[in-house]
Protein backbone atom coordinates (compact mmCIF):
# COMPACT_ATOMS: atom_id res chain seq x y z
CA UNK A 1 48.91 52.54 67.50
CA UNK A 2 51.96 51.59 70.32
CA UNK A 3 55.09 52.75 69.23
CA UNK A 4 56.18 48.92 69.76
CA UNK A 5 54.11 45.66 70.00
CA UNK A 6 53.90 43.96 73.60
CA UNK A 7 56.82 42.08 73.60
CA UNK A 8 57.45 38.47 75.31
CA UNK A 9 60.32 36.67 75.48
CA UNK A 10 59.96 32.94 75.68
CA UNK A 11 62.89 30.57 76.29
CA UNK A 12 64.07 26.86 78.44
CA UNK A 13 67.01 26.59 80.04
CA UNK A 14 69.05 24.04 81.85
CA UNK A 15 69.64 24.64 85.56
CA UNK A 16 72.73 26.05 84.89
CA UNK A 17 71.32 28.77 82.13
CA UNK A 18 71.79 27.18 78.86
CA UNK A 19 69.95 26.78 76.16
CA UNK A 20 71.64 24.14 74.20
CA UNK A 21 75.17 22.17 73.50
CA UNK A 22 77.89 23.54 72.21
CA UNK A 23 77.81 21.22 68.79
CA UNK A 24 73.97 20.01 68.34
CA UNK A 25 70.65 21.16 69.28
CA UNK A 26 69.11 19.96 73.20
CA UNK A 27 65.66 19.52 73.21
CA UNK A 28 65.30 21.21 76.90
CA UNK A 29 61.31 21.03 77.37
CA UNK A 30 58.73 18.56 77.66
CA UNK A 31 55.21 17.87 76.13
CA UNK A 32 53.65 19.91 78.07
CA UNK A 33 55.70 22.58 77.83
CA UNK A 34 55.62 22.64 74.40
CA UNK A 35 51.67 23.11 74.53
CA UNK A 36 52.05 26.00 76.75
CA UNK A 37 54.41 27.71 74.22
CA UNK A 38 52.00 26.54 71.59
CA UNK A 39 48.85 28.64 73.20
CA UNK A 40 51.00 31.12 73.39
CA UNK A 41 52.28 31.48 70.19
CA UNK A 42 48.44 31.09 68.69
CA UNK A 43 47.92 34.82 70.60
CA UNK A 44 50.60 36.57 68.82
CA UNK A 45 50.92 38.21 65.76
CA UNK A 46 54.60 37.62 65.09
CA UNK A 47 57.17 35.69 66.24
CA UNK A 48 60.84 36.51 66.20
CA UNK A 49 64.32 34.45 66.12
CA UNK A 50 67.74 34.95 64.99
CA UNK A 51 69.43 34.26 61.76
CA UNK A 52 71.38 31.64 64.12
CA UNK A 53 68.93 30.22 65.49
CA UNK A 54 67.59 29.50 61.19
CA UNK A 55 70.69 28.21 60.92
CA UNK A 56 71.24 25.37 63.59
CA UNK A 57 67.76 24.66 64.86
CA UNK A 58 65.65 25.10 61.32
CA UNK A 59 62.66 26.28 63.35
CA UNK A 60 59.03 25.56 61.83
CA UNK A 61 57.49 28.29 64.03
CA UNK A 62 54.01 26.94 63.36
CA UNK A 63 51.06 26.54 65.69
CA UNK A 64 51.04 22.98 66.64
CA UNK A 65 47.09 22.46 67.75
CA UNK A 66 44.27 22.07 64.86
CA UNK A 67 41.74 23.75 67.18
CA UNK A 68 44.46 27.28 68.00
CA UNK A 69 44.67 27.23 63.99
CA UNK A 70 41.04 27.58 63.71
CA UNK A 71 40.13 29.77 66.28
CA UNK A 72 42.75 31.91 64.17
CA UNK A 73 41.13 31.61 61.16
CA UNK A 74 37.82 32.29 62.70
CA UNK A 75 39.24 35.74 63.06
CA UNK A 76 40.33 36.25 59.79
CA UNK A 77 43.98 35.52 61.16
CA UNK A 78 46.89 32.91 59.31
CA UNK A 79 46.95 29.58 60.78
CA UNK A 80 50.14 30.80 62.35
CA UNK A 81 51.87 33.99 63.36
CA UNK A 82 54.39 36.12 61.02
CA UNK A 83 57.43 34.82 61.20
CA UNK A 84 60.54 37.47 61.26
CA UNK A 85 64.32 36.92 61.47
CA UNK A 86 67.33 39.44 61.73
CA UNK A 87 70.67 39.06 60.13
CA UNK A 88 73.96 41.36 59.31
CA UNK A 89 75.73 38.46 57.03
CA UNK A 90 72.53 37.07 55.21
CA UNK A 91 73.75 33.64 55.35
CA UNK A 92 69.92 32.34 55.24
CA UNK A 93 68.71 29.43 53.13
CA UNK A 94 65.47 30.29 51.77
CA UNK A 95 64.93 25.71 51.67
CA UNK A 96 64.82 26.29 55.79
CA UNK A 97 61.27 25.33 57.30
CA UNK A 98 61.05 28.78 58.34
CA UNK A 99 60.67 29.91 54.97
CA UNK A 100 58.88 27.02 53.81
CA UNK A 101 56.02 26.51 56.08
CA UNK A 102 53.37 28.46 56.82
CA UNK A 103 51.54 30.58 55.11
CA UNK A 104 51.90 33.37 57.05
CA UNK A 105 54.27 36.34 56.16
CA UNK A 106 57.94 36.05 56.86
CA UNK A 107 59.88 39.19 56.96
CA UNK A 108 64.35 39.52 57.41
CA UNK A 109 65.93 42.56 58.92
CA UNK A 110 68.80 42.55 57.40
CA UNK A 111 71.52 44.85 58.00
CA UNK A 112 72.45 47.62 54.85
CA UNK A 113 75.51 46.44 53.37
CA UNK A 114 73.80 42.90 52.41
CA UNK A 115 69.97 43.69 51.79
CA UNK A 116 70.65 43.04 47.91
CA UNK A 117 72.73 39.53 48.89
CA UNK A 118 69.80 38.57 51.26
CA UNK A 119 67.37 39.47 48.37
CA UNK A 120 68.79 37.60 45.77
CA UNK A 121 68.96 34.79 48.51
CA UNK A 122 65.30 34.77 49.94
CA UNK A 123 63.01 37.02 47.97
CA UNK A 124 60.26 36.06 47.47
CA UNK A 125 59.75 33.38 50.36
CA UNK A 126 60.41 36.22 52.48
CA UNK A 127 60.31 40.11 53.05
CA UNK A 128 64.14 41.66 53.41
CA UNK A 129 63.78 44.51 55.21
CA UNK A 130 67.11 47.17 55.16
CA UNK A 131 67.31 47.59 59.08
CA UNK A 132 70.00 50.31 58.37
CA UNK A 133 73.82 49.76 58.79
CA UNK A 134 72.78 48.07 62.38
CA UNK A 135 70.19 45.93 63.15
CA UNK A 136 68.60 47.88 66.24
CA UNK A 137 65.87 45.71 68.27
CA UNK A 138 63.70 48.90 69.10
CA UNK A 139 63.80 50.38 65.45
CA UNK A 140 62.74 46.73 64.40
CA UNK A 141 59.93 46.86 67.24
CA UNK A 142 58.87 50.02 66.02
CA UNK A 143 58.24 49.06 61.99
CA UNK A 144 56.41 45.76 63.11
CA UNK A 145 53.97 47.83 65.14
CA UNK A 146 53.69 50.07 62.09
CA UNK A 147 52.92 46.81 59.84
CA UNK A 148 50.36 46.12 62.22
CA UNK A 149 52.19 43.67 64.98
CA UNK A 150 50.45 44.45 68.25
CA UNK A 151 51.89 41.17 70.05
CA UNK A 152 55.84 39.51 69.71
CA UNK A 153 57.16 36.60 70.93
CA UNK A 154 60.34 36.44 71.16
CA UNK A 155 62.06 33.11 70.85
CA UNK A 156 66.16 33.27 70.77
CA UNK A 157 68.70 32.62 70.78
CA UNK A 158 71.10 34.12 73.50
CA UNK A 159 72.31 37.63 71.32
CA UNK A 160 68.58 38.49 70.37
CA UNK A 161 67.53 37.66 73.62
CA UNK A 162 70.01 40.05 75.08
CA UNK A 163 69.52 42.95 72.68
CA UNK A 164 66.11 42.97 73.25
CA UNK A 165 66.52 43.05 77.48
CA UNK A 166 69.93 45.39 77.42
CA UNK A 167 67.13 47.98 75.15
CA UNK A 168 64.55 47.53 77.81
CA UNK A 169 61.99 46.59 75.07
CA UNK A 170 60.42 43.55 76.75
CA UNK A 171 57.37 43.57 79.02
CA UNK A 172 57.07 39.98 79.92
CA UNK A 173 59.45 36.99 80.48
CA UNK A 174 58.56 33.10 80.27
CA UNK A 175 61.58 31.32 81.35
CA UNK A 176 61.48 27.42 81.51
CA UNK A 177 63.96 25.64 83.49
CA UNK A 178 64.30 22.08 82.48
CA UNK A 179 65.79 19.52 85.19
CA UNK A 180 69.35 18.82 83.29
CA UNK A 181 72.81 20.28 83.24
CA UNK A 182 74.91 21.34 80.34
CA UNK A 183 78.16 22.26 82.25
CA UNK A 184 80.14 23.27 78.66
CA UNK A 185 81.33 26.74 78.99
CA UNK A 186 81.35 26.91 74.95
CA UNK A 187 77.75 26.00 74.49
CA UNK A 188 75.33 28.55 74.09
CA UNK A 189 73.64 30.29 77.15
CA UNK A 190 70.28 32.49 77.56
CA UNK A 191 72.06 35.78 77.67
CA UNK A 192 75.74 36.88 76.70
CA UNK A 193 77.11 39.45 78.13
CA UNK A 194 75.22 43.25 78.73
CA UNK A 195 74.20 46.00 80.69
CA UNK A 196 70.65 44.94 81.83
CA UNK A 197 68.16 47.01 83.23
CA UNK A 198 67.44 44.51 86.28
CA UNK A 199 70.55 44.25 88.58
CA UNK A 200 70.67 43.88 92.33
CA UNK A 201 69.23 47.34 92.73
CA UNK A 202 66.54 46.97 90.63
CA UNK A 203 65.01 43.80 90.79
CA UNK A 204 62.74 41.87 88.11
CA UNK A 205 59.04 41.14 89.32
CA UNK A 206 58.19 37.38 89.85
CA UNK A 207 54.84 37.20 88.80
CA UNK A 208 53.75 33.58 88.61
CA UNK A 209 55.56 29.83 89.12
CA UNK A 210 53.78 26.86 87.86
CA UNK A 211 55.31 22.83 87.72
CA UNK A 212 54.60 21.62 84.15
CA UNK A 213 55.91 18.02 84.41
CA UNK A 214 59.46 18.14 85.73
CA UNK A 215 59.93 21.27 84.52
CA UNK A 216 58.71 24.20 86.16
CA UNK A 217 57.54 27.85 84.92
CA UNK A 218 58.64 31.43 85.85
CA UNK A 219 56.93 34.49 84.67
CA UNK A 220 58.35 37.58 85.02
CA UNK A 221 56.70 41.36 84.45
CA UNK A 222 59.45 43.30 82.59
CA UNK A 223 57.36 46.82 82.41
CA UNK A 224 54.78 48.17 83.67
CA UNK A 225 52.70 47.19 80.30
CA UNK A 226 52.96 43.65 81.61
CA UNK A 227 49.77 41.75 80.85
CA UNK A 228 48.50 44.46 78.65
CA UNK A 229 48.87 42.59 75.60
């Protein structure tokens, strides 16, 4: 067994790096776009958002396609991936589509001082996990690959995207940039601020560029487990 699962991050951005308005949710990709992150998700095992991201975007987190479902089922696999959130406050509403749909397992990391809150909250539409008195992105990693997670996908927003690159726990990147601007310095962006592992003197490895409509691809090999999973 890995000590973590291969991990992807997935995300679409506006030209100028964000990921959405500052007071409602932007729809940033297109239809096919959302296919391609559709295949995708149908090859994972889990897939992972923020307690934020719950909140303001109520995520299904379902694969889309009839014929991914099956092939998944043909292998003994849910119609859909696990479905995992973190959170420090446990401000989570256990109504959300995440915990409503699917019938795949749905696990919270939840930070010590409000496991028994979150339980009260969610249990048992989900799993609360205590992630200790701070939710760290590796020790996470490391319990899903003892639960049997071989392959994450990481899906936002902007402060679980940047703990998991400022950790140096992702192997591949799938940015999407869509044709639009957002130009609001108070909406919210890919990244906040970190210390990141690829700087000027250590650049990340472009691996492939595809057009998907008027939106166009990036992948980007974050270790050198890239493509493993």
């Amino acid at each position: 067994m890995r000590e973590r699962p291969y991990t992807l991050l997935s995300c679409c951005v506006s030209i100028d790096g964000y990921i959405g308005n500052a007071a409602s949710r932007l729809l940033l990709s297109n239809e096919a776009d959302f296919d391609r992150v559709d295949a995708v998700r149908a090859t994972c095992d889990a897939i992972l958002v923020g307690a934020q991201t719950v909140r303001v975007d109520n995520p299904r987190l379902l694969v889309r396609s009839q014929t991914r479902r099956e092939e998944r089922a043909a292998r003994g696999l849910p119609g859909s991936p696990m479905k995992v959130t973190v959170t420090r406050k446990a401000d989570l509403d256990a109504r959300a589509d995440f915990f409503r749909l699917g019938e795949a397992e749905k696990l919270v990391y939840c930070a010590s001082p409000r496991v028994e809150d979150a339980r009260a909250r969610l249990e048992p539409a989900a799993t609360v996990v205590d992630a200790g008195d701070s939710v760290e992105m590796r020790t996470l990693s490391t319990d899903l690959a003892a639960r049997g997670v071989e392959r994450l996908m990481v899906e936002g927003g902007g402060t679980v995207h940047t703990q998991f690159l400022t950790e140096n726990i992702v192997d591949e990147l799938q940015l999407t940039v869509a044709p639009v601007f957002v130009g609001d310095s108070d909406a919210p962006r890919f990244v906040r601020d970190g210390i990141f592992p690829w700087n000027p003197a250590r650049r990340a490895e472009l691996v492939d560029v595809r057009k998907l409509g008027d939106i166009v691809l990036l992948r980007y090999a974050l270790s050198s487990r890239f493509g493993d999973g």
